[in-house]
Protein backbone atom coordinates (compact mmCIF):
# COMPACT_ATOMS: atom_id res chain seq x y z
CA UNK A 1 131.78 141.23 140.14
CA UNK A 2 130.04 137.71 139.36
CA UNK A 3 126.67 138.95 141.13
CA UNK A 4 126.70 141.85 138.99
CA UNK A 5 127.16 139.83 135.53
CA UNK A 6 124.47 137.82 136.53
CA UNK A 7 122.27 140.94 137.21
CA UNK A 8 123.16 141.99 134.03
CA UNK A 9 121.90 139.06 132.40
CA UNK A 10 119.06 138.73 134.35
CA UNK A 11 118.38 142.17 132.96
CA UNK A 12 119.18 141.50 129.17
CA UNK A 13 116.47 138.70 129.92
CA UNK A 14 113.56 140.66 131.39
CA UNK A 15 114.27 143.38 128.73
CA UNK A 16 114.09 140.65 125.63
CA UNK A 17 110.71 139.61 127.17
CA UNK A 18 109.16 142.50 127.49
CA UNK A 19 110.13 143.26 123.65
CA UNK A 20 108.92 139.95 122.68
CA UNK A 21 105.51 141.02 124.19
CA UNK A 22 104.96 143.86 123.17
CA UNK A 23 105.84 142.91 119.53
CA UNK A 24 103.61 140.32 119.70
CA UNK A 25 101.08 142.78 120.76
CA UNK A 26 101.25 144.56 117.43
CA UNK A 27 101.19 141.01 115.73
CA UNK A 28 98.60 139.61 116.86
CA UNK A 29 97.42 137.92 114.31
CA UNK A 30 100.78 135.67 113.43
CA UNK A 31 101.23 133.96 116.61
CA UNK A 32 98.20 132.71 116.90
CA UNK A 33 98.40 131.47 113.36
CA UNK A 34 101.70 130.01 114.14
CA UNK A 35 101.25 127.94 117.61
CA UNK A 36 97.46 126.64 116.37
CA UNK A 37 99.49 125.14 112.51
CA UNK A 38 101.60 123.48 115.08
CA UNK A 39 99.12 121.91 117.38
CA UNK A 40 97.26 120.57 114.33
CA UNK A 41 100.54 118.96 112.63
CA UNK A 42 100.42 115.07 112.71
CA UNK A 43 102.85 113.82 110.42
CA UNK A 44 102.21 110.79 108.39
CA UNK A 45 103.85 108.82 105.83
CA UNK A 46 102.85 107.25 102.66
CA UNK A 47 105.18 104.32 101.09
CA UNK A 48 104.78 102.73 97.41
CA UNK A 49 106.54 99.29 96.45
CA UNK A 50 107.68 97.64 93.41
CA UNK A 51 107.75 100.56 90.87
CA UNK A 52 108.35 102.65 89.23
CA UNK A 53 105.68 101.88 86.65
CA UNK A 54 106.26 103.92 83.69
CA UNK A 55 102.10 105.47 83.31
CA UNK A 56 101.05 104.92 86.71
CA UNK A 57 104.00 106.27 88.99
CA UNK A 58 104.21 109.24 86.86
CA UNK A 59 100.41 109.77 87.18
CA UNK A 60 101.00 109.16 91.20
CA UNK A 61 103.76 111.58 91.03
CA UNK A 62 102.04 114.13 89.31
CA UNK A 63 99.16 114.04 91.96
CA UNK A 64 101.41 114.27 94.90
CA UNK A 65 103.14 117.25 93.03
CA UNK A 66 100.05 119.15 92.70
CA UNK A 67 99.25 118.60 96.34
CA UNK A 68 102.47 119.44 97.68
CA UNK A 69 102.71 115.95 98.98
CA UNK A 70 106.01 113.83 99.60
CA UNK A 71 106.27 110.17 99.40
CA UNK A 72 108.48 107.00 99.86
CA UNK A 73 108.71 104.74 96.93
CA UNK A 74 110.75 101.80 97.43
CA UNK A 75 111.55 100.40 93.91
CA UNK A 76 113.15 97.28 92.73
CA UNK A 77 116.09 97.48 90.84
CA UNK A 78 114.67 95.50 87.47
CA UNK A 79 111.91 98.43 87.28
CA UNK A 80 114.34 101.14 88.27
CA UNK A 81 116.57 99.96 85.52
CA UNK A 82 113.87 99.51 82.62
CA UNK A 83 112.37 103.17 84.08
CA UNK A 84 115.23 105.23 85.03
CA UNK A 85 113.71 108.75 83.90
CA UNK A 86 110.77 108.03 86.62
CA UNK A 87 113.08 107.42 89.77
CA UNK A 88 115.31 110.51 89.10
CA UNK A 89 112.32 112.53 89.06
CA UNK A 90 111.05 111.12 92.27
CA UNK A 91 114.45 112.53 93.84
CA UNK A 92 113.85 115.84 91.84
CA UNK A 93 110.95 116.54 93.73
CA UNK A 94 111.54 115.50 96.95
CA UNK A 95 110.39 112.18 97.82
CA UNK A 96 112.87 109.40 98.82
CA UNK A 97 113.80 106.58 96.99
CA UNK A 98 114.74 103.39 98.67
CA UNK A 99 115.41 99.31 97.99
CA UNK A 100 112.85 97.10 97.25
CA UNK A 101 115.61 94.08 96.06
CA UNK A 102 115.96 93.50 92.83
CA UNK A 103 113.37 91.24 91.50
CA UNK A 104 110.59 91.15 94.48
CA UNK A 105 112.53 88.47 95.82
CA UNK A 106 111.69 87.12 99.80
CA UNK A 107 114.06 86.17 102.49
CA UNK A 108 113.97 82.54 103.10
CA UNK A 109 116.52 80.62 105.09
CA UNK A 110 117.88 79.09 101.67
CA UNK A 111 118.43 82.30 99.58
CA UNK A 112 120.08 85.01 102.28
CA UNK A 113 123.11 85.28 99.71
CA UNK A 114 121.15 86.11 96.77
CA UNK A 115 118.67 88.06 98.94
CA UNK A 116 121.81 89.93 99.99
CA UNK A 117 123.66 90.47 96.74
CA UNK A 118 119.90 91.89 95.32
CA UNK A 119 119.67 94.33 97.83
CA UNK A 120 123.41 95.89 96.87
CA UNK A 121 122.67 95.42 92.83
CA UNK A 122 119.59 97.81 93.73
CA UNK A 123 122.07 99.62 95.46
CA UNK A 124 124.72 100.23 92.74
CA UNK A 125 121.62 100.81 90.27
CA UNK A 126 120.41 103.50 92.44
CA UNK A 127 123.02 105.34 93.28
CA UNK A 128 123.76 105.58 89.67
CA UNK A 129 120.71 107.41 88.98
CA UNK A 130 120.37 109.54 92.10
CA UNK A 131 124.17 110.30 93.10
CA UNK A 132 123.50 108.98 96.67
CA UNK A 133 123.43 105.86 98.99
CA UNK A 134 120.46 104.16 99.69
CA UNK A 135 119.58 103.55 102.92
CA UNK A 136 116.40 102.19 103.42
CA UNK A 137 115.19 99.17 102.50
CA UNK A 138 111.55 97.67 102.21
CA UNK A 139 111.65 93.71 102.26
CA UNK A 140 108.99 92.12 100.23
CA UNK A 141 106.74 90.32 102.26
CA UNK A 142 108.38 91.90 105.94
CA UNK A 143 110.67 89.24 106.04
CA UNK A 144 114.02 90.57 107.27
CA UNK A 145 117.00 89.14 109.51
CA UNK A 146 118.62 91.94 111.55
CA UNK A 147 121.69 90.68 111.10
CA UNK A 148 121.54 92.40 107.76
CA UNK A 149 121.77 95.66 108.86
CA UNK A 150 125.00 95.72 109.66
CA UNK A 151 126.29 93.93 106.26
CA UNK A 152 124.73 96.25 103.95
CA UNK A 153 124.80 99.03 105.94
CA UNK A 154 120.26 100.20 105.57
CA UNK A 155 117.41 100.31 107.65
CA UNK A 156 114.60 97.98 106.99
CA UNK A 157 110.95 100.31 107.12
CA UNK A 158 107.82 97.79 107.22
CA UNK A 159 104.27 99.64 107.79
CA UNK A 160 101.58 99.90 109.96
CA UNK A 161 98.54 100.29 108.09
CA UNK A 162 98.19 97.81 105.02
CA UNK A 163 95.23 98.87 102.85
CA UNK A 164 96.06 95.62 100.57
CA UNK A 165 95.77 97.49 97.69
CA UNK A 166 97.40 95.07 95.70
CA UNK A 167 94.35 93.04 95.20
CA UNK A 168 91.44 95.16 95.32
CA UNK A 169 89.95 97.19 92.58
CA UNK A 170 87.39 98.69 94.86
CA UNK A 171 88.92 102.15 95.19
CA UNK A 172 86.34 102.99 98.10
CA UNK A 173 87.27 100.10 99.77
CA UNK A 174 91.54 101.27 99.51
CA UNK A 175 90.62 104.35 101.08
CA UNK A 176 88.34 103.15 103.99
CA UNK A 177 90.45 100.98 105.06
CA UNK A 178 93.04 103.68 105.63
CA UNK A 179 91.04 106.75 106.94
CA UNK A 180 89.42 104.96 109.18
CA UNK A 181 92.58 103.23 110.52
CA UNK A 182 95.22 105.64 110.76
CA UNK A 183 97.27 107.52 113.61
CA UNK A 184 99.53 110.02 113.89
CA UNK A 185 103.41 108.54 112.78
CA UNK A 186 101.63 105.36 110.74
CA UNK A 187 103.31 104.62 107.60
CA UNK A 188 101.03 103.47 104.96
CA UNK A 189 102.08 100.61 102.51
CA UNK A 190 100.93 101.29 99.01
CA UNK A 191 102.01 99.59 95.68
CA UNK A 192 102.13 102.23 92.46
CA UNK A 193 101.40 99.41 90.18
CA UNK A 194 97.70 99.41 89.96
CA UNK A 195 95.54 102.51 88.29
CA UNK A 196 93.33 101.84 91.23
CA UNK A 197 96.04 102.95 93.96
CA UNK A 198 96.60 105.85 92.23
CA UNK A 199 92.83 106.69 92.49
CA UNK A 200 92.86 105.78 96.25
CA UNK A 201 95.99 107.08 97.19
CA UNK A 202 95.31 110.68 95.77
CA UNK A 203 91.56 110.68 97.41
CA UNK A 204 93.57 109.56 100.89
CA UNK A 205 95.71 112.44 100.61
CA UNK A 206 93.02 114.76 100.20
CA UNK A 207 91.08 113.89 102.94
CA UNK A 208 93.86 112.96 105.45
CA UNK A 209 94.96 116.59 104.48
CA UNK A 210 91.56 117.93 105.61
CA UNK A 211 91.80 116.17 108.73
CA UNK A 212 94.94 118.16 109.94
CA UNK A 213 97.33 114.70 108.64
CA UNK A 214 100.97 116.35 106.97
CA UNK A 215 102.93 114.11 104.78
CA UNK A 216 106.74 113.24 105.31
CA UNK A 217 109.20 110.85 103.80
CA UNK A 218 109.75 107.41 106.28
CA UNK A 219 113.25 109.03 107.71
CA UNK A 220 111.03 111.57 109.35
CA UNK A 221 108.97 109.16 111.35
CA UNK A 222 111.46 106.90 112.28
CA UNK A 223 114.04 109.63 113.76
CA UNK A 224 112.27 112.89 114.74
């Protein structure tokens, strides 16, 4: 009786193929389509700190809207405070939100308590505006102590390609610096503070769109 099941199986198996086949026969055209949008997907992520900034986030986030583009903005919790409006439209349309402290403060041995209690007053800010925990966290400077994961519960994201937008107003220079340095699964750091990253970051998007690059929040390159 158990050989026969099996044959049975075995059976339903070949027969499901064969189907398969010859429907893709007839739809020729899809598959193709299909498998070759999947070899050229390279996903890619592009972070902004300290915002929101009340003209030039919203001109950032109009940008990425019209390009279909999601983002990571990690904001501190003065800005988010002073700008509310901006961050709970950044969670309307898809991007993720996370902690940039408070007040752009850095780790140092001296300060872990305040650094600590800034990080959960961003918290509490947040997840009045979006309805949700935060749980990623951008440290200012990249200065972290992994003992704090555990006491505040969030995952610290630094980068891998720095552009240093933050002091440059050469918007060719911003986006050199990027397309000519990035890989598949980088995370770019960003800052939507300055008119010129808006500028650069838009003209990155285009162009790492042409060159096969898809754009994902930070959760997605971490854990997939």
């Amino acid at each position: 009786m158990e050989k026969v099941l099996k044959k049975l199986v075995l059976l339903d198996l070949v027969i499901g193929l064969l189907l398969f086949c010859v429907w893709g026969a007839g739809n020729s055209g899809s598959v193709p389509a299909i498998s070759e949008q999947m070899q050229n997907y390279k996903k890619i992520a592009l972070t902004f700190d300290d915002g929101p900034h009340p003209y030039y986030t919203e001109q950032l986030l109009d940008g990425l809207s019209q390009r279909g583009v999601v983002a990571t903005f990690f904001v501190t919790g003065e800005h988010a405070k002073l700008h509310p409006e901006v961050v709970k439209r950044m969670q309307q349309e898809g991007h993720l939100v996370g902690n940039h402290t408070y007040s752009h403060i850095q780790l140092r041995s001296d300060n872990r308590e305040t650094f600590l209690e800034e990080l959960r007053a961003t918290n509490r800010v947040l997840g009045e505006l979006t309805g949700t925990d935060t749980l990623y966290v951008r440290p200012p400077y990249g200065t972290w102590d992994k003992a704090m994961e555990q006491e505040v519960n969030m995952i610290p994201v630094l980068w891998t390609v720095d552009p240093l937008d933050w002091c440059s107003d050469n918007v060719a220079c911003i986006v050199h610096k990027v397309i000519t340095g990035v890989e598949e699964n980088d995370i770019i750091l960003m800052h939507d503070y300055y008119d010129t990253t808006v500028t650069a970051a838009l003209q990155i998007v285009d162009e790492l769109q042409r060159k096969g690059f898809a754009f994902v929040t930070v959760d997605e390159i971490l854990f997939d």
